[in-house]
N, C-alpha and C. Protein backbone atom coordinates (compact mmCIF):
# COMPACT_ATOMS: atom_id res chain seq x y z
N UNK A 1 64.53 181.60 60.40
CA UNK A 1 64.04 181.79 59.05
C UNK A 1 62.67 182.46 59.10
N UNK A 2 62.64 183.55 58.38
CA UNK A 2 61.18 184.08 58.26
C UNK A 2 60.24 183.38 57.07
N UNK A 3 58.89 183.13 56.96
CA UNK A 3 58.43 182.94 56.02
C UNK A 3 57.18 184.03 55.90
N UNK A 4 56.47 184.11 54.70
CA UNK A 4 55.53 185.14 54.50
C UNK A 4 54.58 183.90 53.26
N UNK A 5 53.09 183.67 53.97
CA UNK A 5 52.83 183.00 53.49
C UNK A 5 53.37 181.86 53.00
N UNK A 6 54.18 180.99 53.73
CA UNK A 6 54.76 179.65 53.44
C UNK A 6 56.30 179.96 52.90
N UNK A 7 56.54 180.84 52.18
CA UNK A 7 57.77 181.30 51.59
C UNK A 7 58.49 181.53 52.53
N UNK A 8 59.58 180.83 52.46
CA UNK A 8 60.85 181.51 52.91
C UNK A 8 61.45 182.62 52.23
N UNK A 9 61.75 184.18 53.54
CA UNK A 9 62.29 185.20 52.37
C UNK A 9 63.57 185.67 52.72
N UNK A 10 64.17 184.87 53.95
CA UNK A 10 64.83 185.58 54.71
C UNK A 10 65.72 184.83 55.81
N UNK A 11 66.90 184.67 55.84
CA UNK A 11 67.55 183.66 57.03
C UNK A 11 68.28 184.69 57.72
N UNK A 12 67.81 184.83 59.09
CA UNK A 12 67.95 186.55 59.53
C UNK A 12 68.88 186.55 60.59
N UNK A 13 69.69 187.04 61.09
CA UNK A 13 70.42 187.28 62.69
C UNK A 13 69.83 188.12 63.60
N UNK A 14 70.61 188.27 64.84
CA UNK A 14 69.88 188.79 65.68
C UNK A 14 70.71 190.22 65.46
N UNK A 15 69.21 191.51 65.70
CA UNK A 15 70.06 192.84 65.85
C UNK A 15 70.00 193.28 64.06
N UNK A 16 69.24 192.69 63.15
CA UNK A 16 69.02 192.95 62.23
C UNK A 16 67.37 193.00 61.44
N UNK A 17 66.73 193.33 60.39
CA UNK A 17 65.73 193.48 60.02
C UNK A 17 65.42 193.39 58.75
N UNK A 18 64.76 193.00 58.15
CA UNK A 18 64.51 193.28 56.29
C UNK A 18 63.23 193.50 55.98
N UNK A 19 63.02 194.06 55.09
CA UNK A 19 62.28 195.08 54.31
C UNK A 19 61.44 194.50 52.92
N UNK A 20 60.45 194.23 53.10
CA UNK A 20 59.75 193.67 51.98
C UNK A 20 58.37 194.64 51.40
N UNK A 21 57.82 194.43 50.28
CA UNK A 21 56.58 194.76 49.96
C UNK A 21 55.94 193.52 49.15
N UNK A 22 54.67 193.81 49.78
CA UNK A 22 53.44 192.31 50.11
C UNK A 22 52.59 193.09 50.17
N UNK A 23 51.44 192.72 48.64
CA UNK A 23 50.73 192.93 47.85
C UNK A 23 49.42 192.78 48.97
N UNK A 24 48.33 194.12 48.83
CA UNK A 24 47.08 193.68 49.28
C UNK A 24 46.68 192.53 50.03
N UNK A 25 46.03 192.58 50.81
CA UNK A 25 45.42 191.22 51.23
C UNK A 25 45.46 190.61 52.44
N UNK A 26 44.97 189.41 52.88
CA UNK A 26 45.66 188.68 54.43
C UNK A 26 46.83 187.89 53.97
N UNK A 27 47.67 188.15 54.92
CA UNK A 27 48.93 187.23 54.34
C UNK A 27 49.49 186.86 56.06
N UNK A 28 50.01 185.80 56.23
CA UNK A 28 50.64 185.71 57.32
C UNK A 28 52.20 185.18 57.00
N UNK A 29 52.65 186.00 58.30
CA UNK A 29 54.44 186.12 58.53
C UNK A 29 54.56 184.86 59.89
N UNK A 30 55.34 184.09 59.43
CA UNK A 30 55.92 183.16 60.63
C UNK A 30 57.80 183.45 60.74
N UNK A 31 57.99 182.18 61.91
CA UNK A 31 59.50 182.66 61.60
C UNK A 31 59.63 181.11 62.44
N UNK A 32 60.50 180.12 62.18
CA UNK A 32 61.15 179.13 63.07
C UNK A 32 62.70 179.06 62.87
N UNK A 33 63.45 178.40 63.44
CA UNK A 33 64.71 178.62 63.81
C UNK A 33 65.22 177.22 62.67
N UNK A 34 64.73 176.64 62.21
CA UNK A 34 65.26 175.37 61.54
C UNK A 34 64.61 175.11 60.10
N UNK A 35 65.21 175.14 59.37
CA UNK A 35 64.06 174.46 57.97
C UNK A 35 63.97 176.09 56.86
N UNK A 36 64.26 175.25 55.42
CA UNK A 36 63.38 175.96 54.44
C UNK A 36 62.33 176.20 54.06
N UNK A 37 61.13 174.72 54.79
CA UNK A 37 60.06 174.85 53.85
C UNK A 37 59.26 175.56 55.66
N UNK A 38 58.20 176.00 55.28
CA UNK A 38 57.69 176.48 56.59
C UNK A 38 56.47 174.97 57.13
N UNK A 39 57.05 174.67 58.44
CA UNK A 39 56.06 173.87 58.99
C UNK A 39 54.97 174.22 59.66
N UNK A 40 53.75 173.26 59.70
CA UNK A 40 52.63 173.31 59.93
C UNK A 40 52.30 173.58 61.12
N UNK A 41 52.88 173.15 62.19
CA UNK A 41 53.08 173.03 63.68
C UNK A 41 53.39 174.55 63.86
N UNK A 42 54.24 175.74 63.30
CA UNK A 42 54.36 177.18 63.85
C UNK A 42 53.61 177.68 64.11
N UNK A 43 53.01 178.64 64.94
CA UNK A 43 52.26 179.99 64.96
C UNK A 43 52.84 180.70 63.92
N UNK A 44 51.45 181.10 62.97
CA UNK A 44 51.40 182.32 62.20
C UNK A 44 50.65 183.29 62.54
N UNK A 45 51.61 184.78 62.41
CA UNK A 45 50.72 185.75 62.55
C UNK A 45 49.70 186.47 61.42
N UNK A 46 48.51 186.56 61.01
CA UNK A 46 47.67 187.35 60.06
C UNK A 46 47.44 188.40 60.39
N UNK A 47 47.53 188.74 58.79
CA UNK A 47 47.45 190.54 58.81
C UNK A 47 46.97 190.53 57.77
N UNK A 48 46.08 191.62 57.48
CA UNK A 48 45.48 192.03 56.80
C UNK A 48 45.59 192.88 56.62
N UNK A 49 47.07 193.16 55.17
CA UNK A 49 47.67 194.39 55.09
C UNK A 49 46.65 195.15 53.41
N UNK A 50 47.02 196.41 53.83
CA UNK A 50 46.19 197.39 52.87
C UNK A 50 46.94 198.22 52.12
N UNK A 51 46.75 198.26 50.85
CA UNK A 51 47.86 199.41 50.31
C UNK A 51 48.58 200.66 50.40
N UNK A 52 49.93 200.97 50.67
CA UNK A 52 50.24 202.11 50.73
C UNK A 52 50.60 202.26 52.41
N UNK A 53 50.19 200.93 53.32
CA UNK A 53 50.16 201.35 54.74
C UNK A 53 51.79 200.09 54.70
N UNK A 54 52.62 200.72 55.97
CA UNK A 54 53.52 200.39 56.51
C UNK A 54 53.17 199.17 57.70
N UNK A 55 53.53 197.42 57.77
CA UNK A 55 53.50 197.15 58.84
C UNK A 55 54.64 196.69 59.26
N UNK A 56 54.42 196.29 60.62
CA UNK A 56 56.06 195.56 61.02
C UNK A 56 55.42 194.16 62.21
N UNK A 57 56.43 193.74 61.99
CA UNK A 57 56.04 192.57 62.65
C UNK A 57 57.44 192.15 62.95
N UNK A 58 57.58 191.78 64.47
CA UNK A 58 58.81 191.77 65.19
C UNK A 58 59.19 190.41 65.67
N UNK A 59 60.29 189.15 65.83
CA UNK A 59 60.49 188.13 66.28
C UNK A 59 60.39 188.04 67.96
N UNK A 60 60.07 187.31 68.55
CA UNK A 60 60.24 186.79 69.84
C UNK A 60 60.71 185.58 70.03
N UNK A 61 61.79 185.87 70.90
CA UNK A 61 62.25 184.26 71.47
C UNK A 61 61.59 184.09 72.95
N UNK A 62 61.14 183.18 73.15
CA UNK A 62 61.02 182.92 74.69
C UNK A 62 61.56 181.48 75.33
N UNK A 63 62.50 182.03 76.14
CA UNK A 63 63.16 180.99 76.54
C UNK A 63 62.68 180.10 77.59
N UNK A 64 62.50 178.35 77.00
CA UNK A 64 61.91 177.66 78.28
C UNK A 64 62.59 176.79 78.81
N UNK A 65 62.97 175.94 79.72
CA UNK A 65 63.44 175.16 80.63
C UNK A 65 64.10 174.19 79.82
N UNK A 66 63.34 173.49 78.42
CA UNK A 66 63.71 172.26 77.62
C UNK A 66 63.52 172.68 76.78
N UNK A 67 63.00 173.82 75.53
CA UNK A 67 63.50 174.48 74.26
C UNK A 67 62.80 175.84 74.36
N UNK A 68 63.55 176.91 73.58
CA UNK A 68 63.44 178.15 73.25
C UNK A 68 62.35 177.65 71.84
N UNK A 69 61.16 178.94 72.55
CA UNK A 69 60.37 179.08 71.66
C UNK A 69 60.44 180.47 70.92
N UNK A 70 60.23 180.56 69.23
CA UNK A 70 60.28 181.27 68.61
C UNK A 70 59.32 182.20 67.99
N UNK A 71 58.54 182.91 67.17
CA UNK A 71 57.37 183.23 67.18
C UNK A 71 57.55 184.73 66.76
N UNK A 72 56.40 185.19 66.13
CA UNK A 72 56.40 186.95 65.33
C UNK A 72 55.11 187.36 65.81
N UNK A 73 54.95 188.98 65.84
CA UNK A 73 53.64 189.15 66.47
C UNK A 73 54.13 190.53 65.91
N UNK A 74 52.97 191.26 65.10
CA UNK A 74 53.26 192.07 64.94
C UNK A 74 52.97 193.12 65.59
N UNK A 75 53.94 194.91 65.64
CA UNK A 75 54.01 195.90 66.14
C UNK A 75 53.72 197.19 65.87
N UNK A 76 53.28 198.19 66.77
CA UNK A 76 52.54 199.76 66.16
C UNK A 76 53.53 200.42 65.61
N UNK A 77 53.28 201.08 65.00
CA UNK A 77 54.35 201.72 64.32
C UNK A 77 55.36 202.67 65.68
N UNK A 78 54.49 202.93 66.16
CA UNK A 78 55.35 203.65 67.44
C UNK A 78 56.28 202.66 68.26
N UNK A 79 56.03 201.38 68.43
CA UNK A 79 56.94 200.27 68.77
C UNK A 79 58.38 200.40 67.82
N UNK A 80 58.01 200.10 66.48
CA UNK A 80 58.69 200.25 65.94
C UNK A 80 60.12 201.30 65.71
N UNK A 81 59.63 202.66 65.84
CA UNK A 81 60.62 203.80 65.43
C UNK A 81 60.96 203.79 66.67
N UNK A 82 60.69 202.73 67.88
CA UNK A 82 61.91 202.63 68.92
C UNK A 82 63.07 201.32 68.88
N UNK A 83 62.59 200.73 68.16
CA UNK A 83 63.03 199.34 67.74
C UNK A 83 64.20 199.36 67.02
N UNK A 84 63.75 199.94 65.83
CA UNK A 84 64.44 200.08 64.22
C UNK A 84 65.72 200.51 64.71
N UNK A 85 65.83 201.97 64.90
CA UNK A 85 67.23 202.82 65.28
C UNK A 85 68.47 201.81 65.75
N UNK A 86 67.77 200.72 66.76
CA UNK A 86 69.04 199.94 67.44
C UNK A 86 68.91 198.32 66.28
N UNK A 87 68.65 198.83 65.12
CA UNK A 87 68.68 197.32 64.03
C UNK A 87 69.84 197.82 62.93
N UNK A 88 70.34 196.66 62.22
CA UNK A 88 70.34 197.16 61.21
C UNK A 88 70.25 196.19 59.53
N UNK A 89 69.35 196.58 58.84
CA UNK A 89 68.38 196.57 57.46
C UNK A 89 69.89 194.88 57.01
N UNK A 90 68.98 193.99 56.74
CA UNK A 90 69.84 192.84 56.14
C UNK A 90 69.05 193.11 54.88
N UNK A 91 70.28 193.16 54.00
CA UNK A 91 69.75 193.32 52.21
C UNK A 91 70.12 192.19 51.81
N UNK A 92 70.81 191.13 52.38
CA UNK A 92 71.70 190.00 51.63
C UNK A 92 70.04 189.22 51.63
N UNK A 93 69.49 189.09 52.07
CA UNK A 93 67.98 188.34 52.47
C UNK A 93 67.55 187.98 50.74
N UNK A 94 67.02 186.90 50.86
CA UNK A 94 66.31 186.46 49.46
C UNK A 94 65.08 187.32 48.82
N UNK A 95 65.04 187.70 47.84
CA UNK A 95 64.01 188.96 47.12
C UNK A 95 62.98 187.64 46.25
């Protein structure tokens, strides 16, 4: 589940991506694997997005011995337009 600022916007699969616009400001994007409401315990990533500019911010799993950890960190746009091509855009996602 992604959240953006506490909100859940999005219950996502793997090999897919969604597309939002988020108003001025610092806002942070999390993501955990369980739950609607976003818990306190995640890493969030902050950004301090600016109008008119494009960001992306990408999931990581890292797998450990006794649980897979989950986590977002966001990416350059040049990361990205290598990324994107092999995704594809989930519209069913909550608006």
């Amino acid at each position: 589940n992604i959240f953006i600022d506490d909100v859940m916007i999005c219950k996502i699969n793997e090999g897919k991506f969604v597309v939002r616009e988020i108003p001025p400001g610092i806002h942070y994007v999390s993501v955990q694997s369980m739950g609607k409401k976003s818990s306190d315990k995640i890493d969030k990533t902050y950004i301090e997005m600016e109008a008119g500019k494009t960001y992306y911010v990408q999931t990581v799993v890292k797998f450990g011995e006794f649980f897979n950890y989950v986590r977002c960190r966001e990416v350059t746009n040049n990361t990205a337009k290598l990324l994107l091509p092999k995704l594809r855009e989930d519209k069913s996602c909550l608006e």
